[in-house]
C-alpha atoms as a PDB file:
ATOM      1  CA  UNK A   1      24.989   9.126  31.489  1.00  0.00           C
ATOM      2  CA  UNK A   2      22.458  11.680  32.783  1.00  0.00           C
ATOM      3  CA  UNK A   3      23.110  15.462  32.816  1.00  0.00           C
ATOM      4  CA  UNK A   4      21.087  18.288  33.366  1.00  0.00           C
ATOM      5  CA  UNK A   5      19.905  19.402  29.961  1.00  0.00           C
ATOM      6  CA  UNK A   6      19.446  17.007  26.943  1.00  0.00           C
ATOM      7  CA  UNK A   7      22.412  16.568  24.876  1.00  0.00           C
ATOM      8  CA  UNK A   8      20.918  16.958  21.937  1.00  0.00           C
ATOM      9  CA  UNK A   9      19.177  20.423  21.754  1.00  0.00           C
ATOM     10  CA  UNK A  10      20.010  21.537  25.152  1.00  0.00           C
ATOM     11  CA  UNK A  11      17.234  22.221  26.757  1.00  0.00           C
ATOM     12  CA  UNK A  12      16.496  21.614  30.628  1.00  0.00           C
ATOM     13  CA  UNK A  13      15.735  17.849  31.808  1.00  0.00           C
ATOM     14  CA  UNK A  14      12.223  17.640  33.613  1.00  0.00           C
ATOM     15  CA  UNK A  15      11.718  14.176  33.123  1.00  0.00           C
ATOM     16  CA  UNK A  16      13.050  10.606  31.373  1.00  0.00           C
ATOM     17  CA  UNK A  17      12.166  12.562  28.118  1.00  0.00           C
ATOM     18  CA  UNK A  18      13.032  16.169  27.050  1.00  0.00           C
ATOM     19  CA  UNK A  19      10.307  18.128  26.298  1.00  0.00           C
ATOM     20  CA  UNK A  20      11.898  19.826  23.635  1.00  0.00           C
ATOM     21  CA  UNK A  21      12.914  17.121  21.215  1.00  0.00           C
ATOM     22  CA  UNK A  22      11.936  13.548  23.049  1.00  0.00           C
ATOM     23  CA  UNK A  23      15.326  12.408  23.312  1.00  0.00           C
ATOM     24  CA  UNK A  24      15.935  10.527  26.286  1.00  0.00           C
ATOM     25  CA  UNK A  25      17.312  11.984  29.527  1.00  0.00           C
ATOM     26  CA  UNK A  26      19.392   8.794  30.066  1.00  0.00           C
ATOM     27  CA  UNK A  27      22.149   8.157  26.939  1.00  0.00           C
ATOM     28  CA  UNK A  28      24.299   5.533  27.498  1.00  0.00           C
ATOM     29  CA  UNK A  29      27.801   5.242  26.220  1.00  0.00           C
ATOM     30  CA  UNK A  30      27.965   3.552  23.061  1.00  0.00           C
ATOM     31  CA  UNK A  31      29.732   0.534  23.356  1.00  0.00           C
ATOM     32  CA  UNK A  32      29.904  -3.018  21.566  1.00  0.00           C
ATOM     33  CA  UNK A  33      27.595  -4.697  23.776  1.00  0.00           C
ATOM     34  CA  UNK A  34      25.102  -1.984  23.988  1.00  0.00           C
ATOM     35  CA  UNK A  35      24.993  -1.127  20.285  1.00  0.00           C
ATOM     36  CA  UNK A  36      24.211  -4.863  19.639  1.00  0.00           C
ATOM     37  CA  UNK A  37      21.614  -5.703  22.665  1.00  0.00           C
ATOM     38  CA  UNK A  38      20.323  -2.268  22.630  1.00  0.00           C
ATOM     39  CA  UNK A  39      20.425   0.085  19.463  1.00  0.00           C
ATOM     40  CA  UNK A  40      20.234  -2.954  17.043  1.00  0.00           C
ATOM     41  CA  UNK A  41      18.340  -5.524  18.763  1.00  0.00           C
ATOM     42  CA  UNK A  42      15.701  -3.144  20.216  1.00  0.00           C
ATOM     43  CA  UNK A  43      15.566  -0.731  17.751  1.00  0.00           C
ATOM     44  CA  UNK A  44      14.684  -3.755  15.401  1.00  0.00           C
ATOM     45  CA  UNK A  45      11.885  -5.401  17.494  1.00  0.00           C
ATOM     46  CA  UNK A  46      10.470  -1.847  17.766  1.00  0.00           C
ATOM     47  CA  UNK A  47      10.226  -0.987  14.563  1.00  0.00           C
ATOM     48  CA  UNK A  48       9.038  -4.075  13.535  1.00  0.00           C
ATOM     49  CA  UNK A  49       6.181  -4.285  16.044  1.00  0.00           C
ATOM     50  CA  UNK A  50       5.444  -1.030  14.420  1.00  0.00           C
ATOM     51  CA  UNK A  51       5.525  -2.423  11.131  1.00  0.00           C
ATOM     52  CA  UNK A  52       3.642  -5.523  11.870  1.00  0.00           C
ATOM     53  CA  UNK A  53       0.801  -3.672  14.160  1.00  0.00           C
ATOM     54  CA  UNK A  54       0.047  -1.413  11.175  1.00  0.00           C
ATOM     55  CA  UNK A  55      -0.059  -4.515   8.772  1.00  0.00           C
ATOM     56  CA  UNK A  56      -2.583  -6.818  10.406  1.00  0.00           C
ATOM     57  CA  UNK A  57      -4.617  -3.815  11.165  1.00  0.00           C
ATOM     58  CA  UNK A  58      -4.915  -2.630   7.679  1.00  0.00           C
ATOM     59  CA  UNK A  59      -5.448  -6.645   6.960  1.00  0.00           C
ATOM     60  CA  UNK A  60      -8.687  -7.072   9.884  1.00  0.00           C
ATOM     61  CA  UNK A  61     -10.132  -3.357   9.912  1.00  0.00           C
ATOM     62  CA  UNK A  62      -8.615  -1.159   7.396  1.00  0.00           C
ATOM     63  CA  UNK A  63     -11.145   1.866   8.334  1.00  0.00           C
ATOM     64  CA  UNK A  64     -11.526   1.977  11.365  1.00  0.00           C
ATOM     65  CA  UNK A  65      -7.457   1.810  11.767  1.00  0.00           C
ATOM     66  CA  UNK A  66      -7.676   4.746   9.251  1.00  0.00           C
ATOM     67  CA  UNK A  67     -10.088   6.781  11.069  1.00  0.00           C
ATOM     68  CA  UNK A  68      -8.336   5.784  14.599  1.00  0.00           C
ATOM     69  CA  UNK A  69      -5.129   7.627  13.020  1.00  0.00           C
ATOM     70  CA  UNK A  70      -7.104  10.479  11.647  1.00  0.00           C
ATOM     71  CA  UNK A  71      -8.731  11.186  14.903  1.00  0.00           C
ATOM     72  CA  UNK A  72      -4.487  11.140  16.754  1.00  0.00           C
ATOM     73  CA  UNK A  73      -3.952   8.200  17.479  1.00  0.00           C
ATOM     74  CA  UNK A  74      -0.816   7.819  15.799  1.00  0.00           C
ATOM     75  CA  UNK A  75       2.018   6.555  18.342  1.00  0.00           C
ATOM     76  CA  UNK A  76       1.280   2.917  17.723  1.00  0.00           C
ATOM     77  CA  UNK A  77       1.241   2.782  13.720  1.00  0.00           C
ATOM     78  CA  UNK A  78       3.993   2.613  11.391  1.00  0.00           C
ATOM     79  CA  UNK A  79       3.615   5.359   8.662  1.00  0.00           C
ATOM     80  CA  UNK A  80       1.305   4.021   5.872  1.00  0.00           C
ATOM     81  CA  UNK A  81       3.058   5.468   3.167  1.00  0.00           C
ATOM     82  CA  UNK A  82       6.702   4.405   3.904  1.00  0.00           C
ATOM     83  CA  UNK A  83       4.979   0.910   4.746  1.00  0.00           C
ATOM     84  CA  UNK A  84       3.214   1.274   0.899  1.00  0.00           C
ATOM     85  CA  UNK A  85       6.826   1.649  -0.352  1.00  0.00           C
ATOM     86  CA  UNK A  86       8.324  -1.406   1.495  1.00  0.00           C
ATOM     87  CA  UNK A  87       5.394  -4.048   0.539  1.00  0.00           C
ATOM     88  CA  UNK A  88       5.288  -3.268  -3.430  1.00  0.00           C
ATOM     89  CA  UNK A  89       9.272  -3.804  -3.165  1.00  0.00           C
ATOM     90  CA  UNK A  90       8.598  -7.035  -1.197  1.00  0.00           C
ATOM     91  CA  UNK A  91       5.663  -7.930  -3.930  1.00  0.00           C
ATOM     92  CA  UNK A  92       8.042  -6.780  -6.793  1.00  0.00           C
ATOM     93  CA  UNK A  93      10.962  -8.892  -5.351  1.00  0.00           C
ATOM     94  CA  UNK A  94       8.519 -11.787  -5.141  1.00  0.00           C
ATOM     95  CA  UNK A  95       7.501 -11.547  -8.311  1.00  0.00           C
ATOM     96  CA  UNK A  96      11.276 -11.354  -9.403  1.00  0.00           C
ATOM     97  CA  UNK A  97      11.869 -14.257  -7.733  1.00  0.00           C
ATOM     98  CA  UNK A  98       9.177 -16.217  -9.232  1.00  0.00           C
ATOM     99  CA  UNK A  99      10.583 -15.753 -12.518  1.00  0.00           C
ATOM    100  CA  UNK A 100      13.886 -16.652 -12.144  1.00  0.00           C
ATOM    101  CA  UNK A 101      12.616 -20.010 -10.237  1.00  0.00           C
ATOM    102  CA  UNK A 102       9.358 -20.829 -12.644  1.00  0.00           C
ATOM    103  CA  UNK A 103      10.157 -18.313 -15.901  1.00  0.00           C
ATOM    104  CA  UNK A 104       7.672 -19.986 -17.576  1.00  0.00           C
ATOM    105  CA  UNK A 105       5.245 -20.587 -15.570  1.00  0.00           C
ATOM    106  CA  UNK A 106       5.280 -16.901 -14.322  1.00  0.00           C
ATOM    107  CA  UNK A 107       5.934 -14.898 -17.637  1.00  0.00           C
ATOM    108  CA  UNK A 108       5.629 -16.509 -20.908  1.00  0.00           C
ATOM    109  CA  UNK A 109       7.135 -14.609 -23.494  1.00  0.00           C
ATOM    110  CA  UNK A 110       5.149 -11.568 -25.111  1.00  0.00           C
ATOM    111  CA  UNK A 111       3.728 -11.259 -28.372  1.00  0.00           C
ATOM    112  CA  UNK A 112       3.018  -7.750 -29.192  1.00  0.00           C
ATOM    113  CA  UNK A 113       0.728  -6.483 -31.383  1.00  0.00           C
ATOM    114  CA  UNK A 114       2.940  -3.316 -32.607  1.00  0.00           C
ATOM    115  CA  UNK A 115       5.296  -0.612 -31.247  1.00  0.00           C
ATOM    116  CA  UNK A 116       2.890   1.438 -29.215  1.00  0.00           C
ATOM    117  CA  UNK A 117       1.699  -1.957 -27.446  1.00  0.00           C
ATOM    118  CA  UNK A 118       5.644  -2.602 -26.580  1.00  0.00           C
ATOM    119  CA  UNK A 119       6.116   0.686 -25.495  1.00  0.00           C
ATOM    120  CA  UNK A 120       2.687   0.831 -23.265  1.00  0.00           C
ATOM    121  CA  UNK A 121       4.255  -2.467 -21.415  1.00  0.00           C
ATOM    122  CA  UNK A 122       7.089  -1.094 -20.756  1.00  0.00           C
ATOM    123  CA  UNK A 123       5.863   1.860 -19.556  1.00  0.00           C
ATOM    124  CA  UNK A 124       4.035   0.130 -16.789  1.00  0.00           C
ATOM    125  CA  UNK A 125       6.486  -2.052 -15.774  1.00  0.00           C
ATOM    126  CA  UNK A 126       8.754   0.923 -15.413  1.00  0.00           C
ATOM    127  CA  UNK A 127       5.999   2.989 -13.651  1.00  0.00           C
ATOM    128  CA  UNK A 128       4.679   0.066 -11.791  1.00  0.00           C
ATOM    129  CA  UNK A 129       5.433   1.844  -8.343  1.00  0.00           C
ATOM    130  CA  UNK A 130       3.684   4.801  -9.159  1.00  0.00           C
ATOM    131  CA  UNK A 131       0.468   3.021 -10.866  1.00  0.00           C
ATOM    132  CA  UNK A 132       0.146   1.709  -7.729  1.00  0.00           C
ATOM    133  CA  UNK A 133       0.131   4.619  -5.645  1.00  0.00           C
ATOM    134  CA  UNK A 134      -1.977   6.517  -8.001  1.00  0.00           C
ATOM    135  CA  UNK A 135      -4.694   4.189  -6.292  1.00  0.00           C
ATOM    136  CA  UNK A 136      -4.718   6.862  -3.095  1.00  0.00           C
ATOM    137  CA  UNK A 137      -5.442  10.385  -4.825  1.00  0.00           C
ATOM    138  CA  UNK A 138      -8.007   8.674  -7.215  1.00  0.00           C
ATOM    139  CA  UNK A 139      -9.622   6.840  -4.528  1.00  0.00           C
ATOM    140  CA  UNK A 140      -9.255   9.825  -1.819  1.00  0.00           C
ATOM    141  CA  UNK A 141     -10.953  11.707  -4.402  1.00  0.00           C
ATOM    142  CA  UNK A 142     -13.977   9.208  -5.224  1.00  0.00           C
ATOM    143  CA  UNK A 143     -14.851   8.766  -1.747  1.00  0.00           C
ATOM    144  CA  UNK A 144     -14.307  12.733  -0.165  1.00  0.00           C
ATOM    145  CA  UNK A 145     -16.897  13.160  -2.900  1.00  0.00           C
ATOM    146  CA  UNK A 146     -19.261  10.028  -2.055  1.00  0.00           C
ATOM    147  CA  UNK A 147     -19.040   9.713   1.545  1.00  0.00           C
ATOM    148  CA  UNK A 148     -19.378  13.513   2.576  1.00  0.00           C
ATOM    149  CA  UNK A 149     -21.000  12.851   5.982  1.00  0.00           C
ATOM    150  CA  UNK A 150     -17.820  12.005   8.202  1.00  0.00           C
ATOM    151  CA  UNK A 151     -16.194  15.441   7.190  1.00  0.00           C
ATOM    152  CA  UNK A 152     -12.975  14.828   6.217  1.00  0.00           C
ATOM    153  CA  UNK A 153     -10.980  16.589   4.064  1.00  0.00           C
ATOM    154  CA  UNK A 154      -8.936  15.293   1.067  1.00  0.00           C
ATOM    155  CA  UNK A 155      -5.695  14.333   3.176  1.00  0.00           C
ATOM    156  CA  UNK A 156      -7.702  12.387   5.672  1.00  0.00           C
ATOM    157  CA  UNK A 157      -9.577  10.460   2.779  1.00  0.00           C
ATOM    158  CA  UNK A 158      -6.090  10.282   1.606  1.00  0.00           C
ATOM    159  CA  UNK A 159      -5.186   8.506   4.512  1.00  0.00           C
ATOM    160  CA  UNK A 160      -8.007   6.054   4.450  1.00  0.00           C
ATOM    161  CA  UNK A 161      -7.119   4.952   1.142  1.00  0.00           C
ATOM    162  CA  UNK A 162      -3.571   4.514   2.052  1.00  0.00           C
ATOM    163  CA  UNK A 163      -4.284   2.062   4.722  1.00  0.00           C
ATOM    164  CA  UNK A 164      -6.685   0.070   2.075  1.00  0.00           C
ATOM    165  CA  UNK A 165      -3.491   0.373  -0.690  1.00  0.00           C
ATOM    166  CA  UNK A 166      -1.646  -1.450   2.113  1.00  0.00           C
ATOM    167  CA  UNK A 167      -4.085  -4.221   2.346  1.00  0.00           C
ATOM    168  CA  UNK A 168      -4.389  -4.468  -1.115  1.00  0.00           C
ATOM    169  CA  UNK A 169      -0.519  -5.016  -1.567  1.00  0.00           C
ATOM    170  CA  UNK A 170      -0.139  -7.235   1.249  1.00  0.00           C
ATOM    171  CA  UNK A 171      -2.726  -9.558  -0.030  1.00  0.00           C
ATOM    172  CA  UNK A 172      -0.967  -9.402  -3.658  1.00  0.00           C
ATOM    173  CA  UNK A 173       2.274 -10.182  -1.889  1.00  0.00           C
ATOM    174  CA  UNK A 174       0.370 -12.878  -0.508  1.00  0.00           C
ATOM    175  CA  UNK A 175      -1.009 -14.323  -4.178  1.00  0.00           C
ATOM    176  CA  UNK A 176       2.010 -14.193  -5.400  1.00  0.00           C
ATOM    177  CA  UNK A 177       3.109 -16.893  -2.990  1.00  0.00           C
ATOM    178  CA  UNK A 178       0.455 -19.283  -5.358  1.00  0.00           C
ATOM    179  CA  UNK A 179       3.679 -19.214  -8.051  1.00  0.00           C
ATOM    180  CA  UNK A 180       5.535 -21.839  -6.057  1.00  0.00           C
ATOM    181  CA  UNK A 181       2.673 -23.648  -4.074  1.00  0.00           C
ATOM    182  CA  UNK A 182       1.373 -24.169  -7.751  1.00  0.00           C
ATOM    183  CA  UNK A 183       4.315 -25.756  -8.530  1.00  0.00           C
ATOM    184  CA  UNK A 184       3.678 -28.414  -6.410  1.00  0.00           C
ATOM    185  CA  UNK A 185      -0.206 -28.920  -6.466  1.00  0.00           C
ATOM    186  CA  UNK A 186      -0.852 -27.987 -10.066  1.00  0.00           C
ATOM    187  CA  UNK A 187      -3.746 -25.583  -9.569  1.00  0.00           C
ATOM    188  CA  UNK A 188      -5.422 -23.727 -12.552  1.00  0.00           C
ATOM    189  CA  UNK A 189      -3.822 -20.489 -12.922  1.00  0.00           C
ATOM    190  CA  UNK A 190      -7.264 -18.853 -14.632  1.00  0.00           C
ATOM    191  CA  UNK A 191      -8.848 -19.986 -11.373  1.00  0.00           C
ATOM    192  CA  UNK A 192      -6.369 -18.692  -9.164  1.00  0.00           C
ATOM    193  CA  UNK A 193      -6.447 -15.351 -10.655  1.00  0.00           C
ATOM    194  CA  UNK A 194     -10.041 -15.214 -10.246  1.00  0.00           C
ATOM    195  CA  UNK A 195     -10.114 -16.210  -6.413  1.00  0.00           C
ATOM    196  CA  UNK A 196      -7.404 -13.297  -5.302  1.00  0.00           C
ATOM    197  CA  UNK A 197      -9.365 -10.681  -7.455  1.00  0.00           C
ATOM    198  CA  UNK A 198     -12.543 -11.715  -5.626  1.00  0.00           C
ATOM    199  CA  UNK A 199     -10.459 -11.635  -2.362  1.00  0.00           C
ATOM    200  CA  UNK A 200      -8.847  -8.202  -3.235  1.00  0.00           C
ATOM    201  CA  UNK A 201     -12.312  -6.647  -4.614  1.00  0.00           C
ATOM    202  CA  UNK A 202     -14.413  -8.220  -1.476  1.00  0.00           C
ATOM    203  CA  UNK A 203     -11.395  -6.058   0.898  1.00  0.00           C
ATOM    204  CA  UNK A 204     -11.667  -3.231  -0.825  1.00  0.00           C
ATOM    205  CA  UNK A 205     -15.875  -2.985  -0.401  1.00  0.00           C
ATOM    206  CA  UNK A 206     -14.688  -4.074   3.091  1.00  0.00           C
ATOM    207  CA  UNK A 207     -12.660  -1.583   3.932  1.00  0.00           C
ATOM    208  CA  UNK A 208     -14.902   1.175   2.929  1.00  0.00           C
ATOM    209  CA  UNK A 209     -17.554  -0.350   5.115  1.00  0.00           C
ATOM    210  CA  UNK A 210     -15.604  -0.516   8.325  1.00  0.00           C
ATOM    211  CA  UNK A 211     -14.565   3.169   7.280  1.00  0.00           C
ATOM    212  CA  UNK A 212     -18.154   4.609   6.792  1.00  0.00           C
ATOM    213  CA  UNK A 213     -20.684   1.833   7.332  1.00  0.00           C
ATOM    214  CA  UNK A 214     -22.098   3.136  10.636  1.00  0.00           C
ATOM    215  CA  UNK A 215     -22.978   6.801   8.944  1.00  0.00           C
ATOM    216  CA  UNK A 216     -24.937   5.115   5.976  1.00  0.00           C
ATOM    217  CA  UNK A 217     -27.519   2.440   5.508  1.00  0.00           C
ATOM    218  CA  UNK A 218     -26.789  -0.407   3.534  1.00  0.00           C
ATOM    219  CA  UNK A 219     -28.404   0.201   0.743  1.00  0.00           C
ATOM    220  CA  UNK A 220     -26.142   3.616   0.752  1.00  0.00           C
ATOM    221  CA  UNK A 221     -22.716   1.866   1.246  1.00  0.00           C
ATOM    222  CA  UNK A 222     -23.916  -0.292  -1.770  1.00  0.00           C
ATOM    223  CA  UNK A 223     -24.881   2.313  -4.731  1.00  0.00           C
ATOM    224  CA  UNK A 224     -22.066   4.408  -2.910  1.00  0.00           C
ATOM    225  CA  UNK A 225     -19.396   1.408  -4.064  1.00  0.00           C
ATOM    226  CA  UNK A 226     -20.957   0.845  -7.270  1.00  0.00           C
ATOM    227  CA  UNK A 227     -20.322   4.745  -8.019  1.00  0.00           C
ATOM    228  CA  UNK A 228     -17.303   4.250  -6.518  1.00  0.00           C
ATOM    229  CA  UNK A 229     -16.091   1.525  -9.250  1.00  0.00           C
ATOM    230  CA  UNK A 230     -17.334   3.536 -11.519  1.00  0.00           C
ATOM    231  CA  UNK A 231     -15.155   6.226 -10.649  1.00  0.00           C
ATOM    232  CA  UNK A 232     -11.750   4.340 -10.290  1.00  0.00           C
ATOM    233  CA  UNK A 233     -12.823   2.773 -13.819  1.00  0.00           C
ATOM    234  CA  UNK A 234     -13.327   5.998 -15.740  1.00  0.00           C
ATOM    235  CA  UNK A 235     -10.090   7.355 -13.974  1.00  0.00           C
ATOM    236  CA  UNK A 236      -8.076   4.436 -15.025  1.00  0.00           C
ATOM    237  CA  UNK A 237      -9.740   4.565 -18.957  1.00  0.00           C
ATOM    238  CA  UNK A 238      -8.216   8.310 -18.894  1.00  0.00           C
ATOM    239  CA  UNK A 239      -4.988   7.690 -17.457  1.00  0.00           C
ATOM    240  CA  UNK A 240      -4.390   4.478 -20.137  1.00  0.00           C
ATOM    241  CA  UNK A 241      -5.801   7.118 -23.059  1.00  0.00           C
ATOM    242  CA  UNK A 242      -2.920   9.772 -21.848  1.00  0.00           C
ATOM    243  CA  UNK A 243      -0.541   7.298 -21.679  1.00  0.00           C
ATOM    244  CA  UNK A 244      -1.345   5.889 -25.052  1.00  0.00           C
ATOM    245  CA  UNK A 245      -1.624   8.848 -26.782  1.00  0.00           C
ATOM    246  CA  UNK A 246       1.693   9.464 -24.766  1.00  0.00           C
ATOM    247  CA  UNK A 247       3.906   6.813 -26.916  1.00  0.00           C
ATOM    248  CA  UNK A 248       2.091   7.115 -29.812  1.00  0.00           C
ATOM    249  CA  UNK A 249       2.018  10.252 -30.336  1.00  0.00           C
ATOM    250  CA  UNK A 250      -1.676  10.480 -30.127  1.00  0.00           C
ATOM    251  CA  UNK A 251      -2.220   8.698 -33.118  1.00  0.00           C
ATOM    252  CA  UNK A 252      -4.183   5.962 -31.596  1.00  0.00           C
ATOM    253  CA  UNK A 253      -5.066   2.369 -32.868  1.00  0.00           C
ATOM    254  CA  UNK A 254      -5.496  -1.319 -31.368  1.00  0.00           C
ATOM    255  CA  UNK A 255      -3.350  -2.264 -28.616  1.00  0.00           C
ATOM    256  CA  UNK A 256      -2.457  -4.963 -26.352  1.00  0.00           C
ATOM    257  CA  UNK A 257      -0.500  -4.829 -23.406  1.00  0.00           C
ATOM    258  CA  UNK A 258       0.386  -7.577 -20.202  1.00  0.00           C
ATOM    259  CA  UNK A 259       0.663  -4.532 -16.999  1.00  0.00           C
ATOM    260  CA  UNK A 260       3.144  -5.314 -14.170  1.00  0.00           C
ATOM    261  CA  UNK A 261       4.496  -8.566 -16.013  1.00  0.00           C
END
């Protein structure tokens, strides 16, 4: 039905849209076939075209897709930080799955080395959604302070490293697929470990390249990424010293720990 003003904040109709809230001039009366063809169907495909878009862009060229959003254009991504959210719950149910179908194969049973190592564990398994996100502020803050010359500020870096978190994840989602193709074709788990970490590492230099590689030689993007380890390093050697001295109550000692599972 089409009326005059917008039904939702009442405002005049100019156009297909109204300007004052972007509903749509045109609302049709909600019935069976409509709410299945239209609101779920299409509202489904849209979102995940949106969804998808945002995903094989942070995949093929994480910075620029960054810097593309930074500079407004926004209409055709899916928000980076819901989409964050939704792939570590699709890694994390992977993962689950894994070891219910191969328990051993996937987590062999712990041997700790005392209380404080149990409790460390168990704090990042509980915390494992946050660990992960804790990747954007420390590496938002490592590169607003190493790549000064685009002249962002802290949110924007924010957002770059957002969009390279979502990479990240999505190619851990995809390792984690190696649980049940191992299964089949027996490959070395060692070696398996060591090819996605060399994928994941090579992605990250990647992304900060197609971010900031056309405002610095290469010899800059390189001692730029080496600081840039450094960085992330040091941050995570604090955070694991707070969070040890955390459940131990600071009275530290020798600890082991298996993170995530």
């Amino acid at each position: 039905m089409t009326n005059p003003n917008c039904l939702n904040c009442g405002d005049q109709l100019t156009n297909k849209f109204c300007s004052g809230c972007g509903q749509k001039a045109d609302t049709h009366r909600i019935t069976f076939k409509n709410f299945i063809f239209h609101d779920v169907v299409h509202g489904t495909f849209h979102l995940d075209k949106g969804i998808l878009f945002t995903a094989k862009q942070a995949l093929v060229r994480p910075g620029k897709a960054a810097l593309e959003y930074i500079a407004g254009k926004r209409k055709r991504y899916y928000n980076v930080f819901y989409l964050i959210l939704m792939a570590i719950g699709v890694m994390l149910f992977i993962r689950h799955i894994d070891e219910l179908l191969y328990p051993e194969e996937v987590l062999p049973p712990k041997v700790y080395l005392n209380e404080a190592s149990r409790k460390m564990d168990e704090l990042f398994i509980q915390k494992s959604k946050f660990i992960l996100f804790l990747y954007v502020p420390f590496a938002a803050l490592n590169t607003f302070i190493l790549f000064r010359r685009k002249k962002l500020n802290l949110s924007e870096h924010s957002i770059i490293s957002g969009m390279i978190l979502l990479g990240i994840l999505l190619l851990g989602t995809f390792a984690n697929l190696y649980f049940p193709i191992n299964n089949f074709l027996n490959w070395s788990g060692m070696a398996a470990s060591m090819v996605v970490t060399v994928i994941i590492n090579a992605y990250v230099i990647y992304g900060y390249i197609n971010a900031f590689g056309s405002d610095y030689s290469k010899w800059g993007i390189a001692y730029r990424m080496v600081l840039f380890y450094a960085l992330i390093c040091l941050e995570i050697y604090i955070l694991f010293v707070i969070a040890f001295g955390f459940v131990s109550n600071w009275k530290f000692g020798p600890v082991n720990i298996a993170p995530f599972g």
